[in-house]
PDB file of N, CA and C in Angstrom:
ATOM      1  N   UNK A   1     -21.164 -26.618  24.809  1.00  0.00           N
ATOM      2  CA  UNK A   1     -22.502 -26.867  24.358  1.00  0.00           C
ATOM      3  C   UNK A   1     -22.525 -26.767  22.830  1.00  0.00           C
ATOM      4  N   UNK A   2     -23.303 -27.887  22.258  1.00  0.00           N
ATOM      5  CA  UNK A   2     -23.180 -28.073  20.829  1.00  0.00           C
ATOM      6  C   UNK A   2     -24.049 -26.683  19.986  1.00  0.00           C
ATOM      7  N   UNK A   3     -24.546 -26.753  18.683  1.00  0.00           N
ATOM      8  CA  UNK A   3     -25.762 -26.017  18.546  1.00  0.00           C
ATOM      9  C   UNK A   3     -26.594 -26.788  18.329  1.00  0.00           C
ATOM     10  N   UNK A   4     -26.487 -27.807  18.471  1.00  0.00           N
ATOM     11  CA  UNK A   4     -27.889 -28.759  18.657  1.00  0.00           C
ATOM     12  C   UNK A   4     -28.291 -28.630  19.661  1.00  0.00           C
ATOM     13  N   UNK A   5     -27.736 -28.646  20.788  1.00  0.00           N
ATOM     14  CA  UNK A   5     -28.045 -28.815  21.877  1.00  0.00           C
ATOM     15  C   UNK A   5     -28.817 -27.343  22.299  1.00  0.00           C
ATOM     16  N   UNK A   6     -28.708 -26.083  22.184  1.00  0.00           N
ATOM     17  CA  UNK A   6     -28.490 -24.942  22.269  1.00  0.00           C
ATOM     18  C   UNK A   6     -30.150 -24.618  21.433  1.00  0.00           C
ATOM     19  N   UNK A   7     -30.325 -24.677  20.161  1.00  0.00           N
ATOM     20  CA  UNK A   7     -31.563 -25.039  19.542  1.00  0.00           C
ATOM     21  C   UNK A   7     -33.126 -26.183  20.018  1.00  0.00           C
ATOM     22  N   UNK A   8     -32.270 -26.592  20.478  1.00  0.00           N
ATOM     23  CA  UNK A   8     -32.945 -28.043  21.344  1.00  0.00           C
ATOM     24  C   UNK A   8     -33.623 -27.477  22.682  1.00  0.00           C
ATOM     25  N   UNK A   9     -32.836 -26.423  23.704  1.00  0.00           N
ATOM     26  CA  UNK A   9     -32.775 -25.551  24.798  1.00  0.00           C
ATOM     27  C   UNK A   9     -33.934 -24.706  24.201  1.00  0.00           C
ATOM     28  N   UNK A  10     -33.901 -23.739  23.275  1.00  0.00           N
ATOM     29  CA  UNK A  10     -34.556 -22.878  22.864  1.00  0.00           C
ATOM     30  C   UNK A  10     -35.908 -23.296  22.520  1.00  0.00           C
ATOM     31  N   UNK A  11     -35.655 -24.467  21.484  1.00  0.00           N
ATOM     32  CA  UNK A  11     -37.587 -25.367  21.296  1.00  0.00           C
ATOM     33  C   UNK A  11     -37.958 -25.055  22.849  1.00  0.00           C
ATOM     34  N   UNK A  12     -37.163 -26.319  23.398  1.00  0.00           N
ATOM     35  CA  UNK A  12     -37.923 -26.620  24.781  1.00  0.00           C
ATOM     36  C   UNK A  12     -38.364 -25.144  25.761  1.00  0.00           C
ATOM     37  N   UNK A  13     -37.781 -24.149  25.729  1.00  0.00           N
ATOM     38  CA  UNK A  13     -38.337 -23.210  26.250  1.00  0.00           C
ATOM     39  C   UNK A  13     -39.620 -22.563  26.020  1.00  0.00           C
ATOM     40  N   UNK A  14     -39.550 -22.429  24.509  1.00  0.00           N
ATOM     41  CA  UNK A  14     -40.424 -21.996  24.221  1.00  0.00           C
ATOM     42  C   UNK A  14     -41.784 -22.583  24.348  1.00  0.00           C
ATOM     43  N   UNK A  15     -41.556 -23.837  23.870  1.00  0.00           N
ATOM     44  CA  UNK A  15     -42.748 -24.872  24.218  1.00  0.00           C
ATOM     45  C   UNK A  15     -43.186 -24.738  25.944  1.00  0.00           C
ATOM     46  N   UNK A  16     -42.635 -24.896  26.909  1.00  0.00           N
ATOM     47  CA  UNK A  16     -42.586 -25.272  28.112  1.00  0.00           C
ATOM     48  C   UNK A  16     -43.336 -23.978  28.186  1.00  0.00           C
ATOM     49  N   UNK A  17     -42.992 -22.733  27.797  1.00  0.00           N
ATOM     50  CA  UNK A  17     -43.734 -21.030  28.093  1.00  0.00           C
ATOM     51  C   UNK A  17     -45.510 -21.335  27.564  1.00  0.00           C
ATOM     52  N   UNK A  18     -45.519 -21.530  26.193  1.00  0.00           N
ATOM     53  CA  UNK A  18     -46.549 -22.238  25.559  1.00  0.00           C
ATOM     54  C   UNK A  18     -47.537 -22.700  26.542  1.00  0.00           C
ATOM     55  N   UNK A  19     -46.905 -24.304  26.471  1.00  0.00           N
ATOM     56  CA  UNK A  19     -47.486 -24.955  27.520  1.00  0.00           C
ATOM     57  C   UNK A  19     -47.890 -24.928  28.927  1.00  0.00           C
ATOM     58  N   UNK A  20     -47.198 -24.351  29.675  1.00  0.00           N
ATOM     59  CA  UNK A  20     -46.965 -23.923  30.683  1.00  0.00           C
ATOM     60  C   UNK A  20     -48.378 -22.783  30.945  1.00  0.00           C
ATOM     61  N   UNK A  21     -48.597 -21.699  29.896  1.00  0.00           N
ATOM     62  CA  UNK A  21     -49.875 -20.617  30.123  1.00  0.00           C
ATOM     63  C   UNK A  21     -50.662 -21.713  29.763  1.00  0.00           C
ATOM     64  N   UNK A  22     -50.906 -22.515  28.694  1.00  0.00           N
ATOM     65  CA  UNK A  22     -52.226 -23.102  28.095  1.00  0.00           C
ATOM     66  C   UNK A  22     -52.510 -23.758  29.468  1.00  0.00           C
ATOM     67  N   UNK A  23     -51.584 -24.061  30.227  1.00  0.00           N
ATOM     68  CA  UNK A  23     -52.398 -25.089  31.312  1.00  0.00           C
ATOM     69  C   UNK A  23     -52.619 -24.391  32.464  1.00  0.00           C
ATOM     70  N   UNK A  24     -51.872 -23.174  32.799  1.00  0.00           N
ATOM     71  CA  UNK A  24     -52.409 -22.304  34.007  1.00  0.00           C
ATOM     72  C   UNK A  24     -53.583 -21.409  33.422  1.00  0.00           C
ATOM     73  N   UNK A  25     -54.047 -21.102  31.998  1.00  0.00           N
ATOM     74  CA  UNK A  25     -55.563 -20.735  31.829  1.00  0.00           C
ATOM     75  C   UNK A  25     -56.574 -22.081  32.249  1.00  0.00           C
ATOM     76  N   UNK A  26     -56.227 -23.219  31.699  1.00  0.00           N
ATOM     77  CA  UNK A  26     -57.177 -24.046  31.698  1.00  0.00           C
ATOM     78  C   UNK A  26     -57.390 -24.320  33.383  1.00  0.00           C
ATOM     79  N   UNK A  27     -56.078 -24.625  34.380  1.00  0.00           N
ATOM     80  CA  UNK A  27     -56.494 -24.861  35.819  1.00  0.00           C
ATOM     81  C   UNK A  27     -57.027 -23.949  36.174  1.00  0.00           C
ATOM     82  N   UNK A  28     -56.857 -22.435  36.160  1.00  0.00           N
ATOM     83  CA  UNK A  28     -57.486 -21.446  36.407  1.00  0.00           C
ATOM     84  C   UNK A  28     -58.572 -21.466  36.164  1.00  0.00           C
ATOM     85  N   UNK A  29     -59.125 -21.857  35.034  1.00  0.00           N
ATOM     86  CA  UNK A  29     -60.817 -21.845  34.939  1.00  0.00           C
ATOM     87  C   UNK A  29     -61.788 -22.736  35.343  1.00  0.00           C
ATOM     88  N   UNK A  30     -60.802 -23.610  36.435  1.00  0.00           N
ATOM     89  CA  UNK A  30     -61.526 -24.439  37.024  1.00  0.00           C
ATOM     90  C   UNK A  30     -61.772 -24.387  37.974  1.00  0.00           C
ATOM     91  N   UNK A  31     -60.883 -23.503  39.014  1.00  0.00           N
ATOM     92  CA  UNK A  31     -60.835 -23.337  40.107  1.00  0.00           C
ATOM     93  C   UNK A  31     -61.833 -22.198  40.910  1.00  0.00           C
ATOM     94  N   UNK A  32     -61.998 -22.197  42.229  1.00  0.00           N
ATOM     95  CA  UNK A  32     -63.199 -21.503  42.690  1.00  0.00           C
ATOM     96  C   UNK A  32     -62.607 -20.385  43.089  1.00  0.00           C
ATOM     97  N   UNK A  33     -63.505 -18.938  43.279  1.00  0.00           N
ATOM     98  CA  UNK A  33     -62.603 -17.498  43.064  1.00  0.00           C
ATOM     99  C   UNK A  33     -61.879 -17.829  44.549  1.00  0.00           C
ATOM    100  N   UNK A  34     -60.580 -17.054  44.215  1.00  0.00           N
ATOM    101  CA  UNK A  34     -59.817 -16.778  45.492  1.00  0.00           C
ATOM    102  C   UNK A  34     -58.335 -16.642  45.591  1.00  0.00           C
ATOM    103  N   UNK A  35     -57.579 -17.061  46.068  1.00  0.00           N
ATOM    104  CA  UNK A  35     -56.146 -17.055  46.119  1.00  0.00           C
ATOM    105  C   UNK A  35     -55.951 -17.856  44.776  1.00  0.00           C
ATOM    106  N   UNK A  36     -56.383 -19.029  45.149  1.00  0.00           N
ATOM    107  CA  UNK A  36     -55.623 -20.103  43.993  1.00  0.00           C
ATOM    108  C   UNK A  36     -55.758 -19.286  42.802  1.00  0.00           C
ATOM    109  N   UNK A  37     -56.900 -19.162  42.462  1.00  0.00           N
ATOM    110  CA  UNK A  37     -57.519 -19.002  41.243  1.00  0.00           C
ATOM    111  C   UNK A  37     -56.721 -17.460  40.232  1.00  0.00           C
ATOM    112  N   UNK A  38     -56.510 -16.927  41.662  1.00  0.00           N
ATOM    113  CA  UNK A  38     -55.485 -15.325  41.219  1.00  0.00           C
ATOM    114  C   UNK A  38     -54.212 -15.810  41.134  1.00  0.00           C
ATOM    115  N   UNK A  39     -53.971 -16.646  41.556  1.00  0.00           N
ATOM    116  CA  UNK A  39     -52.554 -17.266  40.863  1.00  0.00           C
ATOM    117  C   UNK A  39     -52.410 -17.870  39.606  1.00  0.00           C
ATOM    118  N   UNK A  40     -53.448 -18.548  39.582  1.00  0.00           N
ATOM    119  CA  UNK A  40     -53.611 -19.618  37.851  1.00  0.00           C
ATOM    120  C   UNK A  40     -53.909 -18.558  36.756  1.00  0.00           C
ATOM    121  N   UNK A  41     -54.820 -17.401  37.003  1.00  0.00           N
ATOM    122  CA  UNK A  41     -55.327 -16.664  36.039  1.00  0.00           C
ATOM    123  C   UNK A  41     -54.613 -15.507  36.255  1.00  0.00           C
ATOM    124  N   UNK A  42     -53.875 -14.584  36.774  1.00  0.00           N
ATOM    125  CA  UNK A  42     -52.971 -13.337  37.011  1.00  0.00           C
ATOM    126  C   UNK A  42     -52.005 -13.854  35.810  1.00  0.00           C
ATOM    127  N   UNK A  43     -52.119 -12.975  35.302  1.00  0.00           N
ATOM    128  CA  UNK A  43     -50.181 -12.996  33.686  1.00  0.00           C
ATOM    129  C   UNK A  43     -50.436 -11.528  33.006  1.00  0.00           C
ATOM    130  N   UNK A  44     -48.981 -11.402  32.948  1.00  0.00           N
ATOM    131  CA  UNK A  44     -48.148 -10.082  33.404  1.00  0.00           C
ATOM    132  C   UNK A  44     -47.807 -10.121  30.888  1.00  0.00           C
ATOM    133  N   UNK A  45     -48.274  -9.039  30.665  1.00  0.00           N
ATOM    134  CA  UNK A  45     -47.790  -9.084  29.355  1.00  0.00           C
ATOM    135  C   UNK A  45     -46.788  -7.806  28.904  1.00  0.00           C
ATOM    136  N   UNK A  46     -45.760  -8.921  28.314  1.00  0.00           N
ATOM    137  CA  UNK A  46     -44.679  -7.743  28.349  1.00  0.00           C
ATOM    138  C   UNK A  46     -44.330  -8.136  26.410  1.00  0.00           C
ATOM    139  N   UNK A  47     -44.153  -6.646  26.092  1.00  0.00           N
ATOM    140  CA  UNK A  47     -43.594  -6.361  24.417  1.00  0.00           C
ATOM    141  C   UNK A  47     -44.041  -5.112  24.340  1.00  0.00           C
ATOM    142  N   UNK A  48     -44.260  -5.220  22.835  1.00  0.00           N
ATOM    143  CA  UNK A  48     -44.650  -4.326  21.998  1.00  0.00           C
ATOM    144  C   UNK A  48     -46.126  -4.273  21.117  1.00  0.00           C
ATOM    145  N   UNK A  49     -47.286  -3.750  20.962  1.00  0.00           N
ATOM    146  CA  UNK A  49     -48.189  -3.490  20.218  1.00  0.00           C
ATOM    147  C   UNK A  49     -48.127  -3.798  19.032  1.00  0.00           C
ATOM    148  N   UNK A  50     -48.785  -4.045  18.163  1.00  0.00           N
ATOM    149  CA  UNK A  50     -48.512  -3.700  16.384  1.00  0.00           C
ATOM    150  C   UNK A  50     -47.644  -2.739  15.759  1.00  0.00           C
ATOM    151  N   UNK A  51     -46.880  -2.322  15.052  1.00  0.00           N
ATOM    152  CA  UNK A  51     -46.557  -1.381  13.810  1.00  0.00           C
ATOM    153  C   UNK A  51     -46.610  -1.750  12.421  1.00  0.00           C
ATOM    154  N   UNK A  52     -47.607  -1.030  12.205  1.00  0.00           N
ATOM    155  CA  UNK A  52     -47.849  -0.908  10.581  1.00  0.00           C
ATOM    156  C   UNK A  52     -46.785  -0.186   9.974  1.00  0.00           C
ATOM    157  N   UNK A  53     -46.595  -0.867   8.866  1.00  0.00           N
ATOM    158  CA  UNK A  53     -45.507   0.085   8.172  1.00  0.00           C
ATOM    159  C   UNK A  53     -46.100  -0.221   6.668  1.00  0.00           C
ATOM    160  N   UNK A  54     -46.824   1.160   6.397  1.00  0.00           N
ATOM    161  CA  UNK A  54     -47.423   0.579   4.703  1.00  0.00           C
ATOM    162  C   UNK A  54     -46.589   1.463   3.754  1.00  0.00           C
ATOM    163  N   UNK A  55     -46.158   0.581   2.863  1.00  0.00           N
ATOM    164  CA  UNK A  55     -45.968   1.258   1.233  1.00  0.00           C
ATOM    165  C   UNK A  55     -46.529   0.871   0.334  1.00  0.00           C
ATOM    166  N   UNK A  56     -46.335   1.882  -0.615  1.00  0.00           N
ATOM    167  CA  UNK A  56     -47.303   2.110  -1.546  1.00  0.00           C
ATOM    168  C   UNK A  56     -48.209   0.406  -2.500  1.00  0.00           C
ATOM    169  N   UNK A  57     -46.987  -0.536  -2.201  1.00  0.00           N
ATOM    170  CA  UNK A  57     -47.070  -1.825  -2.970  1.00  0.00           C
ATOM    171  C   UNK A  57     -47.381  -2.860  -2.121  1.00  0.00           C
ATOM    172  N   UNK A  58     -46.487  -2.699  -0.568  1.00  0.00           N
ATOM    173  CA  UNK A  58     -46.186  -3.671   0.419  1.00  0.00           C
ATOM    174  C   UNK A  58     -46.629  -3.119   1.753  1.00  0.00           C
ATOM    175  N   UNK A  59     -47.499  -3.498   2.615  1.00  0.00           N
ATOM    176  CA  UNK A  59     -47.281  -3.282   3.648  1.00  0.00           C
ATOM    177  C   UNK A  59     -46.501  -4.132   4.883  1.00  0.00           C
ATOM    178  N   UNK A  60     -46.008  -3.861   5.578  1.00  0.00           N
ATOM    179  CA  UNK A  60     -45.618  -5.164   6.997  1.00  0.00           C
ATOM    180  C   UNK A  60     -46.357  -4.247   8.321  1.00  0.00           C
ATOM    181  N   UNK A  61     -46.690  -5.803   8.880  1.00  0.00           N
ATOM    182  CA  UNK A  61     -47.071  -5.376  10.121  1.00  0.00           C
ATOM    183  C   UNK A  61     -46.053  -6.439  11.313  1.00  0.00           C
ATOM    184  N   UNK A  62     -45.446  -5.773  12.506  1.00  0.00           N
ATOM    185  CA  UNK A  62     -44.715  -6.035  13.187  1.00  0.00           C
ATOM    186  C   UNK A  62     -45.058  -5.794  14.422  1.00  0.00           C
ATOM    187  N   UNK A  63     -44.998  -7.029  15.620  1.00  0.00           N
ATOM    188  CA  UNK A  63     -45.839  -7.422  16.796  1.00  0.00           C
ATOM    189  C   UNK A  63     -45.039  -8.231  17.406  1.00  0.00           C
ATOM    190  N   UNK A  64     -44.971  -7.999  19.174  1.00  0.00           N
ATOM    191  CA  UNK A  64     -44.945  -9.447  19.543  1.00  0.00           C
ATOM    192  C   UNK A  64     -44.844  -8.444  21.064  1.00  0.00           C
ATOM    193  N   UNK A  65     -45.889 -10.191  22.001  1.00  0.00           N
ATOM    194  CA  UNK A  65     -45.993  -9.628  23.051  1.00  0.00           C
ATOM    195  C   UNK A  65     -46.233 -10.977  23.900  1.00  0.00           C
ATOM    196  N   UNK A  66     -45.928 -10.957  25.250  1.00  0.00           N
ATOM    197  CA  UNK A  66     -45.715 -12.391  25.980  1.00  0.00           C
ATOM    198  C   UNK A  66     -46.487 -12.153  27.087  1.00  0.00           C
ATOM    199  N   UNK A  67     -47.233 -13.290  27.186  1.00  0.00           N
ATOM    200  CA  UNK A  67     -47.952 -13.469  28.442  1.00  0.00           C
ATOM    201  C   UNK A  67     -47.608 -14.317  29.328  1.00  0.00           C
ATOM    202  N   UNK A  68     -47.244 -13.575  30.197  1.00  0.00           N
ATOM    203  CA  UNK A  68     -46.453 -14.888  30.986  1.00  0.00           C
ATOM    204  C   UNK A  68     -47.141 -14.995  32.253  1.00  0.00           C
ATOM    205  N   UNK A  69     -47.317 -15.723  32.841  1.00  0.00           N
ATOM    206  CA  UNK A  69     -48.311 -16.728  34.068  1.00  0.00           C
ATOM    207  C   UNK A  69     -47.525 -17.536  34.955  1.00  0.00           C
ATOM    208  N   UNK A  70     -47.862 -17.781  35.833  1.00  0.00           N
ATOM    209  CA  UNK A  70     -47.072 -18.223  37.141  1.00  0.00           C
ATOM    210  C   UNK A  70     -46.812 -19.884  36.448  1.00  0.00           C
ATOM    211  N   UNK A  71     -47.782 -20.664  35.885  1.00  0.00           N
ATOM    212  CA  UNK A  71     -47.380 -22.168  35.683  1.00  0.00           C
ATOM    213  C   UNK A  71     -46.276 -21.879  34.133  1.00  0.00           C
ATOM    214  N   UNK A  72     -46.725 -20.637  33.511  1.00  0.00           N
ATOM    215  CA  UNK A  72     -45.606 -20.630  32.550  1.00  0.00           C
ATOM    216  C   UNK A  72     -44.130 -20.780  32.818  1.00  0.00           C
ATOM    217  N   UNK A  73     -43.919 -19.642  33.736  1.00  0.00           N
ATOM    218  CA  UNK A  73     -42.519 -19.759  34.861  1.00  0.00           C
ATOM    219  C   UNK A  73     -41.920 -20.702  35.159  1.00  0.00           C
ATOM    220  N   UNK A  74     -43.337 -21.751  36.197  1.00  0.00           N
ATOM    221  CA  UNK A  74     -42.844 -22.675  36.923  1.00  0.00           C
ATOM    222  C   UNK A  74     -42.214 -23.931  35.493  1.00  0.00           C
ATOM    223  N   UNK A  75     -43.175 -24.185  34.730  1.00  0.00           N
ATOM    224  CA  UNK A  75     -42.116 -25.029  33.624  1.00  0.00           C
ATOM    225  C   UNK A  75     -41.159 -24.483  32.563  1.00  0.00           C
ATOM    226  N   UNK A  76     -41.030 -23.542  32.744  1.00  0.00           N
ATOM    227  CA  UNK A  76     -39.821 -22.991  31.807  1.00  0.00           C
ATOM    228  C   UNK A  76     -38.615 -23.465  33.159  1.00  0.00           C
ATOM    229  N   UNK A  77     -38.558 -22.614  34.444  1.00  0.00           N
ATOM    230  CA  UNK A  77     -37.815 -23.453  35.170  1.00  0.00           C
ATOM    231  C   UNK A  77     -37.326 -24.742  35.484  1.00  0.00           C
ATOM    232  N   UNK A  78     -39.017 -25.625  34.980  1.00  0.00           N
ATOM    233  CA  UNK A  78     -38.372 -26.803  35.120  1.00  0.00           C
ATOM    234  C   UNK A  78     -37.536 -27.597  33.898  1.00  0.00           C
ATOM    235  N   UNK A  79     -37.814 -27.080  32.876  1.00  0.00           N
ATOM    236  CA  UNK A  79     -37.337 -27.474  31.711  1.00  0.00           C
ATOM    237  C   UNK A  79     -35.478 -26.887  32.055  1.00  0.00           C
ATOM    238  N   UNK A  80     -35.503 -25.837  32.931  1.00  0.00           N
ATOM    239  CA  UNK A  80     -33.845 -25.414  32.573  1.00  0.00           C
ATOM    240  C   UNK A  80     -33.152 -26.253  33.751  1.00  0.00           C
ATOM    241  N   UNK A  81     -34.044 -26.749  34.757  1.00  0.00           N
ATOM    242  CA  UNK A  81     -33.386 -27.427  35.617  1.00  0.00           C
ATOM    243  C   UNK A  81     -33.256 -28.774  35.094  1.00  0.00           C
ATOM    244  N   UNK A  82     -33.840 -29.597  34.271  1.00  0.00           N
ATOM    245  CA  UNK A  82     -34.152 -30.229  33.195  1.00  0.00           C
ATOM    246  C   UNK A  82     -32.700 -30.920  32.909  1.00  0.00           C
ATOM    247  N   UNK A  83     -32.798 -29.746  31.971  1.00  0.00           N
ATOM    248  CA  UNK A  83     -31.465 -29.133  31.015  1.00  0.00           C
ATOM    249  C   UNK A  83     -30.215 -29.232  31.603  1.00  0.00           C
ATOM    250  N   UNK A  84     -30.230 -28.799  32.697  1.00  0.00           N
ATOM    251  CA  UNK A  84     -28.804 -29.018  33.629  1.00  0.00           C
ATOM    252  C   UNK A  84     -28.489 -30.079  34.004  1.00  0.00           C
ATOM    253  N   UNK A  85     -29.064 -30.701  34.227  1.00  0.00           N
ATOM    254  CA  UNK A  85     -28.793 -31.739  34.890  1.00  0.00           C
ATOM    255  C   UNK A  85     -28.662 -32.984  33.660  1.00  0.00           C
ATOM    256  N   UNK A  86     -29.937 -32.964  32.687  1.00  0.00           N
ATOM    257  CA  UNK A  86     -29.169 -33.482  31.819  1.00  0.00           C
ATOM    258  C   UNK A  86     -27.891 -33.231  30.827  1.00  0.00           C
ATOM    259  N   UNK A  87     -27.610 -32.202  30.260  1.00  0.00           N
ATOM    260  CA  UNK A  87     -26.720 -31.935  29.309  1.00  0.00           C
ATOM    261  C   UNK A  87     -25.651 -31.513  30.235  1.00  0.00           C
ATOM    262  N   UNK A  88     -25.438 -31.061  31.630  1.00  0.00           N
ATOM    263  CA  UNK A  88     -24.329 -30.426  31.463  1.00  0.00           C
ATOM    264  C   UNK A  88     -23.690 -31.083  33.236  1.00  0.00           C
TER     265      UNK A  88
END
């Protein structure tokens, strides 16, 4: 595997995660309460909180946290099955 190819893998994941929640919030908010709807709207967030770190001149603040959702899953999967089948 090239590092194009490898970088190329990584966009597409990320995008597909992206994409993948933006469209299981949006079906979710269409749907009527019940099973479906606890599937489209249920996402599980996994990281870390904020840390501030201030000095006297500079401060940084450092974050990151993922929401991940059942249609997020389902196209990150499909993007790697995707992937296999094309590149390799």
């Amino acid at each position: 595997m090239k590092g194009r190819e490898v970088t190329f893998l990584i966009v597409a994941l990320l995008l597909a995660a992206v994409i993948g929640g933006l469209v299981g919030d949006i079906v979710g908010t269409f749907l009527p309460p019940g099973a479906a709807k606890t599937l489209f709207t249920k996402s599980l967030k996994v990281g870390f909180d904020t840390i501030k770190v201030d000095f006297y001149a500079i401060s940084f603040t450092f974050g990151l946290m993922l929401k991940i959702n059942f249609m997020s899953v389902l196209v990150v999967l499909l993007v790697i099955v995707y992937f296999r089948w094309w590149y390799l």
